[in-house]
PDB file of N, CA and C in Angstrom:
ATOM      1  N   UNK A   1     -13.513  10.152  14.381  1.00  0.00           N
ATOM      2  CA  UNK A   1     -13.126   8.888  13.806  1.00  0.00           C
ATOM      3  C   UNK A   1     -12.963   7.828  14.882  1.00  0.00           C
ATOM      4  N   UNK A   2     -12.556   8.471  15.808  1.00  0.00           N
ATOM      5  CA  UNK A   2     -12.149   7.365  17.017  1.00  0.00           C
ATOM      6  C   UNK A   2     -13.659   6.624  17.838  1.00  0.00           C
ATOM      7  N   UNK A   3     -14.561   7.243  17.443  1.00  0.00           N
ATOM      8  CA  UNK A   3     -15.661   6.870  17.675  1.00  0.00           C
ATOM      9  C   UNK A   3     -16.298   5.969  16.789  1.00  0.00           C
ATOM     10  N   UNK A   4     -16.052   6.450  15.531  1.00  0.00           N
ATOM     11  CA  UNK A   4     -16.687   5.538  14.561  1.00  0.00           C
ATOM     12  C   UNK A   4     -16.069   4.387  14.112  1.00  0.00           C
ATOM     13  N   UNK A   5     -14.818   4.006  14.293  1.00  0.00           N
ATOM     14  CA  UNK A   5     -14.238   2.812  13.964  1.00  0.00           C
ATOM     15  C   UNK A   5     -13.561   2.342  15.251  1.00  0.00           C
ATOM     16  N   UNK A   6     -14.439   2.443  16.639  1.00  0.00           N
ATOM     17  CA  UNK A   6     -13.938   2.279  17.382  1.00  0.00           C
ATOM     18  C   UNK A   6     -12.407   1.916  18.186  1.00  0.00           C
ATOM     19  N   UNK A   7     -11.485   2.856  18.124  1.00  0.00           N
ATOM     20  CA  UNK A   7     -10.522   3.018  17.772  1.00  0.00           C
ATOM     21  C   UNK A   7      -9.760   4.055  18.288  1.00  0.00           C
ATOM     22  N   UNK A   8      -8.240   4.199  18.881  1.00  0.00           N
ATOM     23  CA  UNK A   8      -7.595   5.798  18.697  1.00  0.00           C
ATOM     24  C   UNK A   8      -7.004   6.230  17.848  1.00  0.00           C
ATOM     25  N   UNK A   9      -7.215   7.223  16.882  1.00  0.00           N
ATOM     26  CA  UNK A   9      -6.635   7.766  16.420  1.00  0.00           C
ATOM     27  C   UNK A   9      -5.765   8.693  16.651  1.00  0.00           C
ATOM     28  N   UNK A  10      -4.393   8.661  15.941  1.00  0.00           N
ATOM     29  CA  UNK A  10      -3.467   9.683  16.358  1.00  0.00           C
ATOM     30  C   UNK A  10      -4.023  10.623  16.117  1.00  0.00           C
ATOM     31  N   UNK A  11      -3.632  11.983  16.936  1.00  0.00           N
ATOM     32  CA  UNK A  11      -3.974  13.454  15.680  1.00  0.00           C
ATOM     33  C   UNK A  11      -3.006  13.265  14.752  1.00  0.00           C
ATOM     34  N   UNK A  12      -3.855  14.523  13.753  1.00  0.00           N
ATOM     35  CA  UNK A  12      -2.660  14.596  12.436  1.00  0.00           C
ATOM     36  C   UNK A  12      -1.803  14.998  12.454  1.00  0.00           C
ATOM     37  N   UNK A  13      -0.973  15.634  13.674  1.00  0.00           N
ATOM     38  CA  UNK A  13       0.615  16.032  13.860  1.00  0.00           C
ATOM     39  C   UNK A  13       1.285  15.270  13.673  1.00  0.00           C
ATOM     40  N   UNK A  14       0.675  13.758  14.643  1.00  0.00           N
ATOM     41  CA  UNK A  14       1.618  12.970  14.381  1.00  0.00           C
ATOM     42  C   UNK A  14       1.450  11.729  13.596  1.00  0.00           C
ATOM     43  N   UNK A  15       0.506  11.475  13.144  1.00  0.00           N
ATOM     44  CA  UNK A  15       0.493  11.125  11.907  1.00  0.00           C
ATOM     45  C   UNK A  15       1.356  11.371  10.277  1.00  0.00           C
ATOM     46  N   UNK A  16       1.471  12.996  10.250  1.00  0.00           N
ATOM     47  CA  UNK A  16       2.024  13.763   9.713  1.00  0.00           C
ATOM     48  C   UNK A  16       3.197  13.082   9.723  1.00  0.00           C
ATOM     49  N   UNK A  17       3.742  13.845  10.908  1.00  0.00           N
ATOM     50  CA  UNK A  17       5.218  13.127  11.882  1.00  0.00           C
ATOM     51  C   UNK A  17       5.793  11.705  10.987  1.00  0.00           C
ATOM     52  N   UNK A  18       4.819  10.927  11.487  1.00  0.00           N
ATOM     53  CA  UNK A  18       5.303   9.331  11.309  1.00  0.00           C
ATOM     54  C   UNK A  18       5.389   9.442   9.852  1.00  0.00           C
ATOM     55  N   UNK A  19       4.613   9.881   8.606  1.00  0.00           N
ATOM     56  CA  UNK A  19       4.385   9.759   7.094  1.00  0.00           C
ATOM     57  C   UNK A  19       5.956  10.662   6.854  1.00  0.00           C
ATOM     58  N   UNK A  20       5.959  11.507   7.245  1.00  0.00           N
ATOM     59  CA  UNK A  20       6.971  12.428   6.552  1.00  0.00           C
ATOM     60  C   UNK A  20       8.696  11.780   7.251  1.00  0.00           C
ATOM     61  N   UNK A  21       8.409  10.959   8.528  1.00  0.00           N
ATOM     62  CA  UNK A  21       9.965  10.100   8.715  1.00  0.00           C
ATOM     63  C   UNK A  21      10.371   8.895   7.884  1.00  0.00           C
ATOM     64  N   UNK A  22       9.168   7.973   7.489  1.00  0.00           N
ATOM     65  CA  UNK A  22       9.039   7.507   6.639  1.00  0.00           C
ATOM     66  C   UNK A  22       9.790   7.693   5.163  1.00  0.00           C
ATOM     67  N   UNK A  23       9.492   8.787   5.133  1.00  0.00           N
ATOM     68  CA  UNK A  23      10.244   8.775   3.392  1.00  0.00           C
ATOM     69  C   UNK A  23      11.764   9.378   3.831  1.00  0.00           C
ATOM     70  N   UNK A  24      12.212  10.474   5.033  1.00  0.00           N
ATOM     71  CA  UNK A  24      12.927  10.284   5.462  1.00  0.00           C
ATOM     72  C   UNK A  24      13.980   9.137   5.548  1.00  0.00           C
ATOM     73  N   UNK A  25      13.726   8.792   6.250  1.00  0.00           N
ATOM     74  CA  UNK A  25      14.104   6.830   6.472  1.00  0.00           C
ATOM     75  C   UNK A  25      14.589   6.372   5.238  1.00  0.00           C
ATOM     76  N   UNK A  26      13.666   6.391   3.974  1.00  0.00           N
ATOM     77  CA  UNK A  26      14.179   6.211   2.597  1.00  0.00           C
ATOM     78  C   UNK A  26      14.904   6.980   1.936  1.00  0.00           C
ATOM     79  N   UNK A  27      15.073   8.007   2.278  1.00  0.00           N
ATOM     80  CA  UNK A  27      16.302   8.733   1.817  1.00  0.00           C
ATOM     81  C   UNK A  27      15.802   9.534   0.520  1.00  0.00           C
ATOM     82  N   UNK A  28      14.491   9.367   0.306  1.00  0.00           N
ATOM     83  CA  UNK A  28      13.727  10.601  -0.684  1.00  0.00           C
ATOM     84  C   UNK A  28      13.259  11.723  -0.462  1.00  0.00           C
ATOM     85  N   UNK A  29      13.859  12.183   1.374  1.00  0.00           N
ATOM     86  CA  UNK A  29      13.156  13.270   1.785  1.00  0.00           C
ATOM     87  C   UNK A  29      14.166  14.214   2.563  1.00  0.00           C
ATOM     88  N   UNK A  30      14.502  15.144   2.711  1.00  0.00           N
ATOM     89  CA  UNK A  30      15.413  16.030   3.584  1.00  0.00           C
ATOM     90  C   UNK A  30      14.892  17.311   3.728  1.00  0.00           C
ATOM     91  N   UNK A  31      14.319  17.366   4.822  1.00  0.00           N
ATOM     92  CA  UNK A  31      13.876  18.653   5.543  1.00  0.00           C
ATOM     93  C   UNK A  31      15.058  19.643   5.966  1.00  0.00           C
ATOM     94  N   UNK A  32      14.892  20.678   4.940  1.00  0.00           N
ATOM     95  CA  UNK A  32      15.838  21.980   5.516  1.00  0.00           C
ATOM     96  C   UNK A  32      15.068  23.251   5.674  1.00  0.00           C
ATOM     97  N   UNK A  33      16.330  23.944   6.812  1.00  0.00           N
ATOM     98  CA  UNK A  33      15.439  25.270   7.542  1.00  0.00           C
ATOM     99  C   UNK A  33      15.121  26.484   6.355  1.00  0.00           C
ATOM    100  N   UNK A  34      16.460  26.494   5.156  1.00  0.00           N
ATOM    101  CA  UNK A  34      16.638  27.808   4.818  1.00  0.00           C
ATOM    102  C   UNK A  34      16.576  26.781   3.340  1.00  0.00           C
ATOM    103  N   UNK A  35      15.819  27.413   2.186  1.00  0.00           N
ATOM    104  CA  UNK A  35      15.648  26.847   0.747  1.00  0.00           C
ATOM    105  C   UNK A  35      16.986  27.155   0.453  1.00  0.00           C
ATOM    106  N   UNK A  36      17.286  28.551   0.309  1.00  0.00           N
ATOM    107  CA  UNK A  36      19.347  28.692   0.224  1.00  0.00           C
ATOM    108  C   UNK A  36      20.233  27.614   0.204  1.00  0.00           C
ATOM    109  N   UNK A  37      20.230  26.476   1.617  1.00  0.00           N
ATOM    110  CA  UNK A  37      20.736  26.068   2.028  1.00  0.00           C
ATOM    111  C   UNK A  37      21.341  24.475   0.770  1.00  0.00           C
ATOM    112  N   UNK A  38      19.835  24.872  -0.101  1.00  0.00           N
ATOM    113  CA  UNK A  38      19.591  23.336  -1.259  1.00  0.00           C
ATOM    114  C   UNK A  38      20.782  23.462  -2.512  1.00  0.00           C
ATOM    115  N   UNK A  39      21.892  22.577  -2.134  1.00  0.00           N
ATOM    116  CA  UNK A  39      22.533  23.047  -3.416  1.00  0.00           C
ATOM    117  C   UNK A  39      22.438  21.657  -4.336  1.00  0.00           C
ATOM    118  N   UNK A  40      21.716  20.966  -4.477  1.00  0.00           N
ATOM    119  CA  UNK A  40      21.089  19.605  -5.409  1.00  0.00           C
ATOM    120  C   UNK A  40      19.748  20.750  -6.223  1.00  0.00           C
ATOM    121  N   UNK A  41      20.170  19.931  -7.827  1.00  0.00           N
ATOM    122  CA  UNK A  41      18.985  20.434  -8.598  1.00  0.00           C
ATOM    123  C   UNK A  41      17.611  19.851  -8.379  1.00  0.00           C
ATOM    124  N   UNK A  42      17.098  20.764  -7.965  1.00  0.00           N
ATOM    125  CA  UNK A  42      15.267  20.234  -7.883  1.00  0.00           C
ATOM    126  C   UNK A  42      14.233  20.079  -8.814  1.00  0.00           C
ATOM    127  N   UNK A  43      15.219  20.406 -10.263  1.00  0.00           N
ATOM    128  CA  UNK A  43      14.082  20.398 -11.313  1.00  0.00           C
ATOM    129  C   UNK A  43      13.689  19.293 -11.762  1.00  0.00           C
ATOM    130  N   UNK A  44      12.488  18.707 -12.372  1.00  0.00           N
ATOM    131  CA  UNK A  44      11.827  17.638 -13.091  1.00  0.00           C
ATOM    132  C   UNK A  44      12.854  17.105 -13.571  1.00  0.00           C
ATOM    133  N   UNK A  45      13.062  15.587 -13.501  1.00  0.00           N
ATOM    134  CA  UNK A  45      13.272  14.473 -14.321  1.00  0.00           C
ATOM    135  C   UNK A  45      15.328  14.625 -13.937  1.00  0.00           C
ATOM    136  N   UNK A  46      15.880  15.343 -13.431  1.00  0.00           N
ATOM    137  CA  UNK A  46      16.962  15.143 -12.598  1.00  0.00           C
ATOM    138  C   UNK A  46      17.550  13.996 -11.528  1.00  0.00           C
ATOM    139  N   UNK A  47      18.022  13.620 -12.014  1.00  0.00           N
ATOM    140  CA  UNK A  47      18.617  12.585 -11.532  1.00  0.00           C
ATOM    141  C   UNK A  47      20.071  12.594 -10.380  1.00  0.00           C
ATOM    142  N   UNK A  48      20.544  12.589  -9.564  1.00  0.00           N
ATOM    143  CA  UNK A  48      21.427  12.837  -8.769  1.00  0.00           C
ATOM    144  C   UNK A  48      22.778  11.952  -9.372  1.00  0.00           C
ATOM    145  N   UNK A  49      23.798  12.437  -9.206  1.00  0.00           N
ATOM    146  CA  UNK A  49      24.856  11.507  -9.451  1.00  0.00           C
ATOM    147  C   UNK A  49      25.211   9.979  -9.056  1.00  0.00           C
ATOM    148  N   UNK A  50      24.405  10.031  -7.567  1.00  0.00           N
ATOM    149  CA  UNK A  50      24.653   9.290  -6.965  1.00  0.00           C
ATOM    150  C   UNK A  50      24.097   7.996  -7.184  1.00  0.00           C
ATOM    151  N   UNK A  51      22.699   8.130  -7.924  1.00  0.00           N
ATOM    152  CA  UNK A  51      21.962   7.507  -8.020  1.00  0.00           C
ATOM    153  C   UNK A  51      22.088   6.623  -9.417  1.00  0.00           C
ATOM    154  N   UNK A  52      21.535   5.378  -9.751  1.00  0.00           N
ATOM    155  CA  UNK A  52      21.471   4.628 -10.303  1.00  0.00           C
ATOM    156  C   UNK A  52      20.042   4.085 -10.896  1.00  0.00           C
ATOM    157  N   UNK A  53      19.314   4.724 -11.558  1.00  0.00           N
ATOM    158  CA  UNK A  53      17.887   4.225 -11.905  1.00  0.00           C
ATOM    159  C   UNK A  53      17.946   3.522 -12.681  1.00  0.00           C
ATOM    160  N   UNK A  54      17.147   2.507 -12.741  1.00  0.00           N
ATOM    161  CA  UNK A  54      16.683   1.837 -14.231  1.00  0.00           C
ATOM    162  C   UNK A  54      15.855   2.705 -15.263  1.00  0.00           C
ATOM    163  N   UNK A  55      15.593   2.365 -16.364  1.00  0.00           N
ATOM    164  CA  UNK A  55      14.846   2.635 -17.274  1.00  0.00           C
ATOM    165  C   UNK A  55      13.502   2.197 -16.954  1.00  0.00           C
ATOM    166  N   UNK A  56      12.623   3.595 -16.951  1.00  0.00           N
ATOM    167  CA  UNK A  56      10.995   2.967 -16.456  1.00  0.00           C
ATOM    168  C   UNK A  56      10.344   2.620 -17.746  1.00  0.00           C
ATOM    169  N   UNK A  57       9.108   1.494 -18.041  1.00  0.00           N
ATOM    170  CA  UNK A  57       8.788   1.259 -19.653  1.00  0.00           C
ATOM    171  C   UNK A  57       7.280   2.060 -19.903  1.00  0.00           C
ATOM    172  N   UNK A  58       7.402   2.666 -19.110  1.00  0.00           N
ATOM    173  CA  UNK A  58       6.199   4.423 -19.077  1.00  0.00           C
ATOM    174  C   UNK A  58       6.493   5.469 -19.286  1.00  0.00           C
ATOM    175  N   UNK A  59       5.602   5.614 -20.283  1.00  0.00           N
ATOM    176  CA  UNK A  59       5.958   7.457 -20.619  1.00  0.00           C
ATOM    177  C   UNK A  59       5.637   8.252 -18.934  1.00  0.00           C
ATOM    178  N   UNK A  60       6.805   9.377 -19.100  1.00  0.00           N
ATOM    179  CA  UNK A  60       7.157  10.027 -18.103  1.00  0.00           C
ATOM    180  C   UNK A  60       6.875  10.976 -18.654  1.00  0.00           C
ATOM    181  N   UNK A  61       6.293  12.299 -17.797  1.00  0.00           N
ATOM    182  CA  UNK A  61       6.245  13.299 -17.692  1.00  0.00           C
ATOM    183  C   UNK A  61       7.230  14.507 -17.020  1.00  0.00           C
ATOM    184  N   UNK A  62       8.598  15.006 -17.624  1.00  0.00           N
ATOM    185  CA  UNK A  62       9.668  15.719 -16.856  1.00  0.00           C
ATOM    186  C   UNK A  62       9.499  17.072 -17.784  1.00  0.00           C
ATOM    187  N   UNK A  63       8.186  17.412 -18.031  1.00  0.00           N
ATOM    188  CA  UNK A  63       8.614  18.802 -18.562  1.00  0.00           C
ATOM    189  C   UNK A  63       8.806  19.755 -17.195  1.00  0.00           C
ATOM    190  N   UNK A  64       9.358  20.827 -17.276  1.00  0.00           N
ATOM    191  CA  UNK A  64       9.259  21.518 -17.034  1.00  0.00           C
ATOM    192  C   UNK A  64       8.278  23.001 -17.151  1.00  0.00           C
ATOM    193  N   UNK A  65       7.781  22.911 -15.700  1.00  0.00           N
ATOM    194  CA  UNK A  65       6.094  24.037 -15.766  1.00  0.00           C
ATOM    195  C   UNK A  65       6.783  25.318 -15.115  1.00  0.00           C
ATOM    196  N   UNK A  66       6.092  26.355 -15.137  1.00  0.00           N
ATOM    197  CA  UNK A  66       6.112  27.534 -14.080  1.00  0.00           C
ATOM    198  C   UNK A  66       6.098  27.271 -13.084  1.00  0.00           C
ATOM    199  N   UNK A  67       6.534  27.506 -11.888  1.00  0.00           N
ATOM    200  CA  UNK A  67       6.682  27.409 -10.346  1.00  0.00           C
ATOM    201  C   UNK A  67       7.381  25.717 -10.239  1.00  0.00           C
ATOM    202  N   UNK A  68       7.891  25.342 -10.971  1.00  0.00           N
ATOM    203  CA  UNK A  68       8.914  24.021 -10.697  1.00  0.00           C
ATOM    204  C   UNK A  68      10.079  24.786  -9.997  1.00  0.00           C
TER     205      UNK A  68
END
């Protein structure tokens, strides 16, 4: 790529890196070592206490599938 759009490209580590601090940063992302460790519900359409959403005016999809 760095050839063809004359250009450097990061590798994708850190590319990776930078995308995944990003949502970090926003507070939609928390990387943990041990899944155990998750005591917030991870299932579809859950909402945290903390949080405050509006009403979206789109049908949503929160069923619940196998491997959720």
């Amino acid at each position: 790529m760095s050839q063809t759009y004359h250009e450097e490209v990061s590798p994708v580590v850190y590319r990776t890196q930078a995308g995944l601090q990003v949502f970090i940063n926003l507070n939609v992302l928390r990387l943990v070592k041990d899944s155990a460790s998750v005591n917030w519900n991870t299932k579809p359409g859950q909402i945290p206490p903390n949080q405050h959403l509006e009403e979206v005016s789109f049908e949503v999809d929160i069923d619940e599938r196998k491997g959720d």
